[in-house]
C-alpha atoms as a PDB file:
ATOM      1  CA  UNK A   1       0.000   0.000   0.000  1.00  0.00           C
ATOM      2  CA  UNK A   2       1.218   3.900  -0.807  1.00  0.00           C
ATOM      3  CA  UNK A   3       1.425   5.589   2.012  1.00  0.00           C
ATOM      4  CA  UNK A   4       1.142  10.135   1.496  1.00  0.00           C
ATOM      5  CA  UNK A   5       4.005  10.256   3.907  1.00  0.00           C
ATOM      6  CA  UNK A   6       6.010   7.618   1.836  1.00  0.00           C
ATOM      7  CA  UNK A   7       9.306   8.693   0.109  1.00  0.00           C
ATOM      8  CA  UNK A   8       9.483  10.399  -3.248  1.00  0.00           C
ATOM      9  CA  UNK A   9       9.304   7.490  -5.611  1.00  0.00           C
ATOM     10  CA  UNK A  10      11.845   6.783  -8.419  1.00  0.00           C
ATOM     11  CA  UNK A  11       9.921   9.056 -11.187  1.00  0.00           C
ATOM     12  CA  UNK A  12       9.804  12.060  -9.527  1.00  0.00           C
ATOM     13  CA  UNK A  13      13.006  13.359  -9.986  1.00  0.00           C
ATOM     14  CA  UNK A  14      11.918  13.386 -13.409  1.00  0.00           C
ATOM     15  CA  UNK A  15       8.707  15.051 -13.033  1.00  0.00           C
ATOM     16  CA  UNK A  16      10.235  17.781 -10.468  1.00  0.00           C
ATOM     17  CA  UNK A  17      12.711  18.966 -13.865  1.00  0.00           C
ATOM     18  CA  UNK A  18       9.712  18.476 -15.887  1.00  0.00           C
ATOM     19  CA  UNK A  19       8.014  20.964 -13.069  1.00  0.00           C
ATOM     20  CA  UNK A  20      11.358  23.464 -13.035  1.00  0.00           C
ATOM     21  CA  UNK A  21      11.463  23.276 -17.023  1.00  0.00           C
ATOM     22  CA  UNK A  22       7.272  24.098 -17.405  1.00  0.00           C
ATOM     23  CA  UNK A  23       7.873  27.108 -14.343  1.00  0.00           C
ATOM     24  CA  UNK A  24      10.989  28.930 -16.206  1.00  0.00           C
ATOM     25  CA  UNK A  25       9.311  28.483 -19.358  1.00  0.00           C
ATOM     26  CA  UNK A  26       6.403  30.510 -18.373  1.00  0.00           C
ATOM     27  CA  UNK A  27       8.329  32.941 -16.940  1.00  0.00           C
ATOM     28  CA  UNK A  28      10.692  33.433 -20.475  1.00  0.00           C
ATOM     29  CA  UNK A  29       7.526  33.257 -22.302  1.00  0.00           C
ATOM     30  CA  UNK A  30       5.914  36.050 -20.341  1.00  0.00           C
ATOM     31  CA  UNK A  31       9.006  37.948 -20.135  1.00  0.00           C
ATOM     32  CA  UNK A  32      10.122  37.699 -23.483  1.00  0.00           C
ATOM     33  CA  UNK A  33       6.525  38.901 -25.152  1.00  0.00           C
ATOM     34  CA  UNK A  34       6.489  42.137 -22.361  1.00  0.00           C
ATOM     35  CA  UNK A  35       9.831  42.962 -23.366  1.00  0.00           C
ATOM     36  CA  UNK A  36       9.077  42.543 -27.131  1.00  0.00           C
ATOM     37  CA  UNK A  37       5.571  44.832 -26.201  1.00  0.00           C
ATOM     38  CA  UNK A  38       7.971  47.619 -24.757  1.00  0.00           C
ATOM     39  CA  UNK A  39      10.520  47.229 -27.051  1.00  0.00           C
ATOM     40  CA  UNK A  40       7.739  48.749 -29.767  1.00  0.00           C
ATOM     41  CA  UNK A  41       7.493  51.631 -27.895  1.00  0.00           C
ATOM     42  CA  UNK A  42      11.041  52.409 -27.043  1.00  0.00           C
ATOM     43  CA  UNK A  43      12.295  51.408 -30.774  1.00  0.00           C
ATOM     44  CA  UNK A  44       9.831  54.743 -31.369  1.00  0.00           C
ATOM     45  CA  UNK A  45      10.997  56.777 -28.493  1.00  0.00           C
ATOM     46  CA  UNK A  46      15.141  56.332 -29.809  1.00  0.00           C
ATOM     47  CA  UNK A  47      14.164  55.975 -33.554  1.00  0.00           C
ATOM     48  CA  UNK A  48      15.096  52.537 -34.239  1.00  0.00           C
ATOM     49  CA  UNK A  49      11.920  52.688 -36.037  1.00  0.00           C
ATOM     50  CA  UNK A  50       8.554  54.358 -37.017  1.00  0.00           C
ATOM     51  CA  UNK A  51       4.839  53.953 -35.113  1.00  0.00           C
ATOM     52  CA  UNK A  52       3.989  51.512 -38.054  1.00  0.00           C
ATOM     53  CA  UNK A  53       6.510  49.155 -37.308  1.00  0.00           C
ATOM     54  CA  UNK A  54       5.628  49.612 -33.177  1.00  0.00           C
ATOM     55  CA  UNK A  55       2.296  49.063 -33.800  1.00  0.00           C
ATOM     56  CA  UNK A  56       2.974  46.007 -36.200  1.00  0.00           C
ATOM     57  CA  UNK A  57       4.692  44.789 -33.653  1.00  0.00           C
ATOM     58  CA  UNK A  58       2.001  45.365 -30.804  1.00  0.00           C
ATOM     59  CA  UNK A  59      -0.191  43.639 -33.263  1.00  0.00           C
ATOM     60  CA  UNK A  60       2.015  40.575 -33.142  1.00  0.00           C
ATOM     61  CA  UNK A  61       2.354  40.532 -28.862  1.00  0.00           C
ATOM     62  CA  UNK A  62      -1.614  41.426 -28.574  1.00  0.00           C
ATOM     63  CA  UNK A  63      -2.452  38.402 -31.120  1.00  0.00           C
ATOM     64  CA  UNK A  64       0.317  35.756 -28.901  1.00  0.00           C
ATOM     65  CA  UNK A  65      -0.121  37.059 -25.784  1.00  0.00           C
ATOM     66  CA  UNK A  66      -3.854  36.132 -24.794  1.00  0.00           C
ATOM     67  CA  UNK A  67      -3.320  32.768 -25.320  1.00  0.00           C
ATOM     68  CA  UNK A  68      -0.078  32.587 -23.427  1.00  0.00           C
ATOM     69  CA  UNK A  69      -1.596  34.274 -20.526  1.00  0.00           C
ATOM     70  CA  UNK A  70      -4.376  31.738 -20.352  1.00  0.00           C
ATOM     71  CA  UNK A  71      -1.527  28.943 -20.900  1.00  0.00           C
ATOM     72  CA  UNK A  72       0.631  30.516 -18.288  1.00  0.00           C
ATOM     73  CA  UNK A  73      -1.880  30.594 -15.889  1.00  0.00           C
ATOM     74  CA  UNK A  74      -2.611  26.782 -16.672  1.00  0.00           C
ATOM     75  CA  UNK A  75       1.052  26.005 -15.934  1.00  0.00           C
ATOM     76  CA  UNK A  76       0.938  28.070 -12.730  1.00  0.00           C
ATOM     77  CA  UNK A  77      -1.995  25.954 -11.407  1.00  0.00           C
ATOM     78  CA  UNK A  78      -0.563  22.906 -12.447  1.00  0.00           C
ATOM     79  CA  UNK A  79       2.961  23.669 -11.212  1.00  0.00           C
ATOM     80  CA  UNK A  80       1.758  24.370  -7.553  1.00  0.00           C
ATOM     81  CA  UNK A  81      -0.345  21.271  -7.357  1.00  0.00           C
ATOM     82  CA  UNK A  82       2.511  18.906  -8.702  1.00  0.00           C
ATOM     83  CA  UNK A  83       5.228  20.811  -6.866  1.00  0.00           C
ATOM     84  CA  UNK A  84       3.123  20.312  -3.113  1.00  0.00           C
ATOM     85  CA  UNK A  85       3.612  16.768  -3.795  1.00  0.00           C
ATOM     86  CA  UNK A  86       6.847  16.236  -5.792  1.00  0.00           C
ATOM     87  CA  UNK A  87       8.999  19.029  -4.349  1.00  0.00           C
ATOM     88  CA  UNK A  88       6.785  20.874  -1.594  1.00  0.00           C
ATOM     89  CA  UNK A  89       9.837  23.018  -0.840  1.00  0.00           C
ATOM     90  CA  UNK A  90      10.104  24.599  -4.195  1.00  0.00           C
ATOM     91  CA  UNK A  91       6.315  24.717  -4.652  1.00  0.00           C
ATOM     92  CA  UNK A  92       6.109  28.554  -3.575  1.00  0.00           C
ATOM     93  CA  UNK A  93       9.146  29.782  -5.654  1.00  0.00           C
ATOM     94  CA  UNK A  94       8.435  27.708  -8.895  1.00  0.00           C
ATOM     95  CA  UNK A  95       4.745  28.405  -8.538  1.00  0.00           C
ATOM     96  CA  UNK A  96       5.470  32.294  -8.506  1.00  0.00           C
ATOM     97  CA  UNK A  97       8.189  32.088 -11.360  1.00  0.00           C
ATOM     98  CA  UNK A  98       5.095  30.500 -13.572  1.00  0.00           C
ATOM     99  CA  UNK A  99       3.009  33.513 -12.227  1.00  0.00           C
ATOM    100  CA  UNK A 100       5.202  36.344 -12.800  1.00  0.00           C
ATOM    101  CA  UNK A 101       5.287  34.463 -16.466  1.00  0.00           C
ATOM    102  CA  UNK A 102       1.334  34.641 -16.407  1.00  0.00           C
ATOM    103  CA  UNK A 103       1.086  38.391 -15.349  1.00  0.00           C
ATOM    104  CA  UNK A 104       3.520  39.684 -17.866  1.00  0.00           C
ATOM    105  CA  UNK A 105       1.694  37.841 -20.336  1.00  0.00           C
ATOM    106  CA  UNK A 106      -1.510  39.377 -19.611  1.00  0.00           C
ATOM    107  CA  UNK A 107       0.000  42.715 -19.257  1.00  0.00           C
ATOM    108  CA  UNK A 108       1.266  42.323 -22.618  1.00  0.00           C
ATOM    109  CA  UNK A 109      -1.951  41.493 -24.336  1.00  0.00           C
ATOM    110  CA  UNK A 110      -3.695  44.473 -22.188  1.00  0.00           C
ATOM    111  CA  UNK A 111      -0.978  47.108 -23.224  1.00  0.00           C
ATOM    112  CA  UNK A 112      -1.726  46.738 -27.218  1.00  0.00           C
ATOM    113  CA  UNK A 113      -5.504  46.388 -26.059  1.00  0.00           C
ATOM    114  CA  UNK A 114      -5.869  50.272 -25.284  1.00  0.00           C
ATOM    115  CA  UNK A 115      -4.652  50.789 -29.233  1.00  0.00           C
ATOM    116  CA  UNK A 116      -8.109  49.063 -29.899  1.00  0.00           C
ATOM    117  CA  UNK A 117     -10.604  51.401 -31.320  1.00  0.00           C
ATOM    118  CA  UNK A 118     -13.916  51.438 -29.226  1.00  0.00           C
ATOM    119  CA  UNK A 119     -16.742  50.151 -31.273  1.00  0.00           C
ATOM    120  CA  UNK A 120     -18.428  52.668 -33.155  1.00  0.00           C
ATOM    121  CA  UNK A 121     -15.308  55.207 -33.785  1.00  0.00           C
ATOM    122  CA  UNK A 122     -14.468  56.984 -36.699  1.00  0.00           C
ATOM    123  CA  UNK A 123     -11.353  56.369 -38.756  1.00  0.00           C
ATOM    124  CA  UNK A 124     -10.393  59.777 -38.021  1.00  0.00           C
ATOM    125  CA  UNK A 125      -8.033  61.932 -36.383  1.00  0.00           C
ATOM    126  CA  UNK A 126      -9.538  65.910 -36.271  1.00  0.00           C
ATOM    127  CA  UNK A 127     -12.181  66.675 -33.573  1.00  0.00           C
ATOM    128  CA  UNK A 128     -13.644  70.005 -33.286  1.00  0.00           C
ATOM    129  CA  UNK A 129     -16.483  72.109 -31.241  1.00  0.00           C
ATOM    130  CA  UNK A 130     -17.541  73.883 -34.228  1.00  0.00           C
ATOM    131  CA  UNK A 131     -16.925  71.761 -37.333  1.00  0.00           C
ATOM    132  CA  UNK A 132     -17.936  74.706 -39.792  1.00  0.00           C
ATOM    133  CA  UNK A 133     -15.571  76.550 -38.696  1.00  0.00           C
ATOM    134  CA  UNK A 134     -12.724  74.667 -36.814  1.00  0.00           C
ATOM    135  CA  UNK A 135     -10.466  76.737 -35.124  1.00  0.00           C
ATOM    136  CA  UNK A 136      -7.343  77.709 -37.083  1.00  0.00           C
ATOM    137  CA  UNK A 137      -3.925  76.783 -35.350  1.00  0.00           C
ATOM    138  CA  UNK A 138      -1.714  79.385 -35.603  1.00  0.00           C
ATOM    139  CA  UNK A 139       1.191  78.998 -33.162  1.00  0.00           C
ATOM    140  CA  UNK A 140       1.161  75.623 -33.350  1.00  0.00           C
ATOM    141  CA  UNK A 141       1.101  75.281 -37.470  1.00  0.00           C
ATOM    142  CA  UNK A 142       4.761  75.783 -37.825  1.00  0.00           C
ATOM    143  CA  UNK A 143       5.306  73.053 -35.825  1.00  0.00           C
ATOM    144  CA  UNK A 144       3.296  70.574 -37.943  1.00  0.00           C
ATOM    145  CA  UNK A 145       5.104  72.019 -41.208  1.00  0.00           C
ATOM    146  CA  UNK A 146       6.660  68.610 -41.816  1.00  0.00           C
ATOM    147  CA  UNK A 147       3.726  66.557 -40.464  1.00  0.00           C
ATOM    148  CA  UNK A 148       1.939  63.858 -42.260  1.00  0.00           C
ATOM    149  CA  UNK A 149      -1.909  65.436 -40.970  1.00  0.00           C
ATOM    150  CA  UNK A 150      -2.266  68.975 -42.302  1.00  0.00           C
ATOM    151  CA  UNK A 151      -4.358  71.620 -40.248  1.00  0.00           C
ATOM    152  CA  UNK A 152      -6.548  71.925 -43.020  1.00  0.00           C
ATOM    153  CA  UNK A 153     -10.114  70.112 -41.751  1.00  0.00           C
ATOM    154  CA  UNK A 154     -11.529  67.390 -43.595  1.00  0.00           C
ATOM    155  CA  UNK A 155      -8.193  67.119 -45.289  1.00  0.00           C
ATOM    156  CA  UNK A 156      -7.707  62.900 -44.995  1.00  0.00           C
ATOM    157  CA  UNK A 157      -7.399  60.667 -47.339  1.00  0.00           C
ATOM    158  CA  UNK A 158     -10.733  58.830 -48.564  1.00  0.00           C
ATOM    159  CA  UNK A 159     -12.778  61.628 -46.061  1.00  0.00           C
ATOM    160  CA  UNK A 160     -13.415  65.352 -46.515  1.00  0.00           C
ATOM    161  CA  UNK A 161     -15.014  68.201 -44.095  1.00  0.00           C
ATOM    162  CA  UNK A 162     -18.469  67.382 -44.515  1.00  0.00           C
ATOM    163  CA  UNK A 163     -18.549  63.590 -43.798  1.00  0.00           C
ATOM    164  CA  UNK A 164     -15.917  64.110 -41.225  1.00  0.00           C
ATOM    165  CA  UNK A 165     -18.336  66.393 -39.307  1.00  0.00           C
ATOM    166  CA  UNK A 166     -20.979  64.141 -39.706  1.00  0.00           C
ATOM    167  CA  UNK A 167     -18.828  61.274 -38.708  1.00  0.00           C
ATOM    168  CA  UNK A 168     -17.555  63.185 -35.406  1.00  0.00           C
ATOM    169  CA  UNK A 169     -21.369  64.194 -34.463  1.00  0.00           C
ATOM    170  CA  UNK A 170     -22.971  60.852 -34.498  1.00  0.00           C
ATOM    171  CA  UNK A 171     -19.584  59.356 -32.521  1.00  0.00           C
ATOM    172  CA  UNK A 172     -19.027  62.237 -30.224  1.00  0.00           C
ATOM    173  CA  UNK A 173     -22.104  64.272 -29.528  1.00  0.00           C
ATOM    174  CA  UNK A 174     -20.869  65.699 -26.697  1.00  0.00           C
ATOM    175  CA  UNK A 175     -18.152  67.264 -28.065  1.00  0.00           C
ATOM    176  CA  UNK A 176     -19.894  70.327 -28.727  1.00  0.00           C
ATOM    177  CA  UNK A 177     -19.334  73.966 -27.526  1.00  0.00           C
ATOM    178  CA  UNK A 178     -18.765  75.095 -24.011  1.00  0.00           C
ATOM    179  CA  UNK A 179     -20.474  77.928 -22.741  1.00  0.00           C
ATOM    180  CA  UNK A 180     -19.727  79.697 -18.907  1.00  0.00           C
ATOM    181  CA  UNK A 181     -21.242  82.574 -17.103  1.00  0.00           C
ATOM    182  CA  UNK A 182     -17.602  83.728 -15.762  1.00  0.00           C
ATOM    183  CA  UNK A 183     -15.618  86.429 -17.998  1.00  0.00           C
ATOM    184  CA  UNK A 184     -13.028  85.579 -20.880  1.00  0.00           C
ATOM    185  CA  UNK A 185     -10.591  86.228 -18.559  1.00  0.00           C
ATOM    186  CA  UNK A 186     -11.127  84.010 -16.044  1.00  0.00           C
ATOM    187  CA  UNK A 187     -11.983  81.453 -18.284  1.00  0.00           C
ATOM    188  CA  UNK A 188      -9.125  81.985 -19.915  1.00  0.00           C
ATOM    189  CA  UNK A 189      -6.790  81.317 -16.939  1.00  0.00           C
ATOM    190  CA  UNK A 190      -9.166  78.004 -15.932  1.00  0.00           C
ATOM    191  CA  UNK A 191      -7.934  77.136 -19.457  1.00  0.00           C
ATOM    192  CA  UNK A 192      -4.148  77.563 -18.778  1.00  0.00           C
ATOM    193  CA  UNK A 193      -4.388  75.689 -15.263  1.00  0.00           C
ATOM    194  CA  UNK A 194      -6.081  73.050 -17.125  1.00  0.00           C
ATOM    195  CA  UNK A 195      -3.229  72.570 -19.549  1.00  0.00           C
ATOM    196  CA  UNK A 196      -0.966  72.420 -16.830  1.00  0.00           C
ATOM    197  CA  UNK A 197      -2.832  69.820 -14.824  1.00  0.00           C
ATOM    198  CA  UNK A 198      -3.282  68.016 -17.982  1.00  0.00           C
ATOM    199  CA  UNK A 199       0.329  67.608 -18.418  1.00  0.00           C
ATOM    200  CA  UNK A 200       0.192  69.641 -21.649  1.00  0.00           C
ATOM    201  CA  UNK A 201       3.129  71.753 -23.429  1.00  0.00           C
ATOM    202  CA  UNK A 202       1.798  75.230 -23.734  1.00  0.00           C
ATOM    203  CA  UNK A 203       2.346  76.516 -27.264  1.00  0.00           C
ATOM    204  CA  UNK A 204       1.102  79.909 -27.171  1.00  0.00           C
ATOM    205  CA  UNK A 205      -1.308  82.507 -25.352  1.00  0.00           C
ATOM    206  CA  UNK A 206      -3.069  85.212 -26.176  1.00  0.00           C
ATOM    207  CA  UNK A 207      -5.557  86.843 -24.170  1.00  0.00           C
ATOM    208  CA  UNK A 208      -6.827  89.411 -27.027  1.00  0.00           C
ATOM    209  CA  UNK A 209      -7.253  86.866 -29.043  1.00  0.00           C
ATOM    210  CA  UNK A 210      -9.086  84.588 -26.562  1.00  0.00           C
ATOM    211  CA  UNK A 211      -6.631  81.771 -28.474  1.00  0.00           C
ATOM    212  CA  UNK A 212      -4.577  78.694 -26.176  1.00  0.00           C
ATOM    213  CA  UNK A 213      -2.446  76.371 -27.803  1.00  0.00           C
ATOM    214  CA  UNK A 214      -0.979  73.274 -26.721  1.00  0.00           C
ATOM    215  CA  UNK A 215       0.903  70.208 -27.640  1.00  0.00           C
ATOM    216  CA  UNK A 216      -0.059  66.664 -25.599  1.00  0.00           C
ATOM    217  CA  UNK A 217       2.558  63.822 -25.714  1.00  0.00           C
ATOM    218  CA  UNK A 218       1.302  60.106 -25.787  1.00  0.00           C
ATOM    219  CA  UNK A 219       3.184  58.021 -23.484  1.00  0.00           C
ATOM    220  CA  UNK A 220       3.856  54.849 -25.519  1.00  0.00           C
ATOM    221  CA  UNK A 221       4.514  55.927 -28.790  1.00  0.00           C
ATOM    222  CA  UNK A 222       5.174  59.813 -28.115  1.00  0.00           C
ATOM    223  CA  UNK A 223       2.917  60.852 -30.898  1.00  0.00           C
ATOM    224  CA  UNK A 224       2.291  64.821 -30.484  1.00  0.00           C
ATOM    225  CA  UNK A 225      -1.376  66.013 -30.802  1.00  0.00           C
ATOM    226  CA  UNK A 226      -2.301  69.402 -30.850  1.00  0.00           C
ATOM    227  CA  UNK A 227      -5.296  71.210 -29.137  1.00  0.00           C
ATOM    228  CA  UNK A 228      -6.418  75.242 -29.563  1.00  0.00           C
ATOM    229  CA  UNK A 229      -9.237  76.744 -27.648  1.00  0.00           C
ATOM    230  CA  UNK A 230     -10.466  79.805 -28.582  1.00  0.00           C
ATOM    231  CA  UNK A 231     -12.200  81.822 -26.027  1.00  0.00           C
ATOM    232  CA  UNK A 232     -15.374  84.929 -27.154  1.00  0.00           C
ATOM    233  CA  UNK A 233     -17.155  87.097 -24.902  1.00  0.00           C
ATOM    234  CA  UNK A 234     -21.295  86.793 -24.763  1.00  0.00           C
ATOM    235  CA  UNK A 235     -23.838  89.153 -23.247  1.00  0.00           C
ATOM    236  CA  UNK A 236     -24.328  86.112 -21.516  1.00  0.00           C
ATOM    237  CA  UNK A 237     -20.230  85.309 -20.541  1.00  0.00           C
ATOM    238  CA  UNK A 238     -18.191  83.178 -22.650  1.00  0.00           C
ATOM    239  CA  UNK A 239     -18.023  80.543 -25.455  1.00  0.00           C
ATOM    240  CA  UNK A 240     -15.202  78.102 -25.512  1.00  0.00           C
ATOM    241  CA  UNK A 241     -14.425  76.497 -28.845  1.00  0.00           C
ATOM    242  CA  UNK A 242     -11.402  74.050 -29.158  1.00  0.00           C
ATOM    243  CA  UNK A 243      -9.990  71.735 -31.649  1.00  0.00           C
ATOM    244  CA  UNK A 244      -7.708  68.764 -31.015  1.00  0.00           C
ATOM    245  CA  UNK A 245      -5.680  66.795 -33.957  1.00  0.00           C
ATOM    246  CA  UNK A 246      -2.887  64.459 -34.169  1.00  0.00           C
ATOM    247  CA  UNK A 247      -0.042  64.970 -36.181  1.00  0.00           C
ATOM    248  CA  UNK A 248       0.501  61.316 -37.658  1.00  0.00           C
ATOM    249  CA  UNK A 249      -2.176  58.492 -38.070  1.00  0.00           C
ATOM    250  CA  UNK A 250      -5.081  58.317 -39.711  1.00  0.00           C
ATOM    251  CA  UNK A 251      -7.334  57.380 -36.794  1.00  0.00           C
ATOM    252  CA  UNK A 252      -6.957  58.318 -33.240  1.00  0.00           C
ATOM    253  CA  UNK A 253      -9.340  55.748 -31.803  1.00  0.00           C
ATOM    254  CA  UNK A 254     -10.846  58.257 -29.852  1.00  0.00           C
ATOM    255  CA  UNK A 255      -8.195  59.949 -27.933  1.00  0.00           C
ATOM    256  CA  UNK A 256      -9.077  63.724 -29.537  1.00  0.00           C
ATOM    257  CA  UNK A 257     -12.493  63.256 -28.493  1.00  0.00           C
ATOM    258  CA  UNK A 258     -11.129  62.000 -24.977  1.00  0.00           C
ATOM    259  CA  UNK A 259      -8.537  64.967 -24.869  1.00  0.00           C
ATOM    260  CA  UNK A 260     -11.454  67.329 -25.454  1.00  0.00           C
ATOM    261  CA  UNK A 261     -13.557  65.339 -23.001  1.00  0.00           C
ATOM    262  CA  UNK A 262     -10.467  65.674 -20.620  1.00  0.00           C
ATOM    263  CA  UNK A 263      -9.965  69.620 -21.295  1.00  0.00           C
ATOM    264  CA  UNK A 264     -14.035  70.478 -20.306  1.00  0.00           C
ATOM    265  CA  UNK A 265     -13.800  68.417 -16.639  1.00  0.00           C
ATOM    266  CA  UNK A 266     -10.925  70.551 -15.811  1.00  0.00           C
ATOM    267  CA  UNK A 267     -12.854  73.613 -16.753  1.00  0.00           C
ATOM    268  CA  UNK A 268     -16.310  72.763 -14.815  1.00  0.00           C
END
């Protein structure tokens, strides 16, 4: 009869390498695809390559990296039930290498995940408060001079300003303008404070003109997207109108609207 406390029988020497082999093969497997997933970014950031190739790459981790999680995690399980019995004192540490393996898998497939368009967005990259009449960068143009996206509205390939606007209403029909009971001037400074918070590079200012311009950095792939607001006085107080377009890309799944979005909380 086998008794639990019995010795380790003649096979499990074999199974507790098969146990160590499974655990740091996890761990490569999740390590390897997070470091490929950052290396898509930082090839960007130091000009190894362009954002095509990152997100080609992201495309590759995000399409690998769901099933490895969910394999990862498998192995984890497994390795911490075999390991009790075979090798109970490496259980802990060869269950956690298989873990770490499973988390940086998953992190991996998350990270391209926020690159995923919401459903219902518009291929497009140019969102306005007044799409008649978007406000004109001025500040900030010379700085796009060498851009792929041109300030000019509606300017995209295989789109043009009329079913851009209607695009950008039926996605974002919020995104409308803003209207406060407080002076130009004071919104004016709510705007500035609001760029700061928002961790924007302020462009330009002018308080005559009502006109703020700013340039917002994307973490991952450091693309540079550029917002105006431009600030007139009511009987009533003030209108805020504000524009926010990305310099590369032909759609910005969302973030100008979001940036906008972003921009008005600060401002309420």
């Amino acid at each position: 009869m086998s008794d639990s406390n019995s010795p380790v029988t003649s096979s499990s020497p074999a199974a507790s390498k098969a146990l160590i082999v499974f655990a740091y093969a996890a761990l490569a497997t999740g390590l390897g695809l997070g470091a490929y997933a950052l290396a898509a970014s930082l090839g960007v950031w130091v000009g190894l390559w362009d954002f095509r190739t990152g997100f080609n790459m992201l495309r590759f981790v995000n399409a690998s990296a769901d099933w490895a999680a969910w394999i990862t995690l498998a192995v984890t399980v497994g390795i911490f039930l075999g390991a009790r019995k075979l090798a109970p004192a490496s259980a802990k540490r060869l269950a956690t290498l298989a873990a770490i393996g499973c988390v940086a898998s998953a992190l991996a497939y998350l990270v391209p995940e926020t690159y995923r368009a919401p459903e219902g967005t518009p291929p497009i990259h140019d969102i306005t408060t007044d799409t008649d009449n978007p406000p004109a960068f001025v500040a900030v143009a010379p700085l796009r001079a060498n851009a792929p996206n041109s300030v000019i509205y509606g300017d995209q390939p295989n789109w043009d300003a009329t079913r851009m606007a209607a695009a950008q209403k039926e996605a974002y029909p919020d995104i409308v303008p803003q209207t406060f009971t407080e002076s130009k001037e004071e919104i004016f400074n709510r705007v500035l404070a609001a760029v700061d918070t928002l961790g924007w590079e302020l462009v330009d200012q002018n308080l005559a003109e009502g006109r703020v311009e700013a340039t917002d950095t994307t973490f991952w792939f450091r693309f540079k997207d550029d917002v105006i607001v431009l600030l007139s006085e009511t009987p009533e107080g003030t209108v805020l109108q504000a524009r926010s377009k990305s310099r590369v890309g032909g759609s910005d799944i969302g973030k100008n609207a979001n940036r906008l979005r972003a921009l008005f909380a600060e401002l309420r």
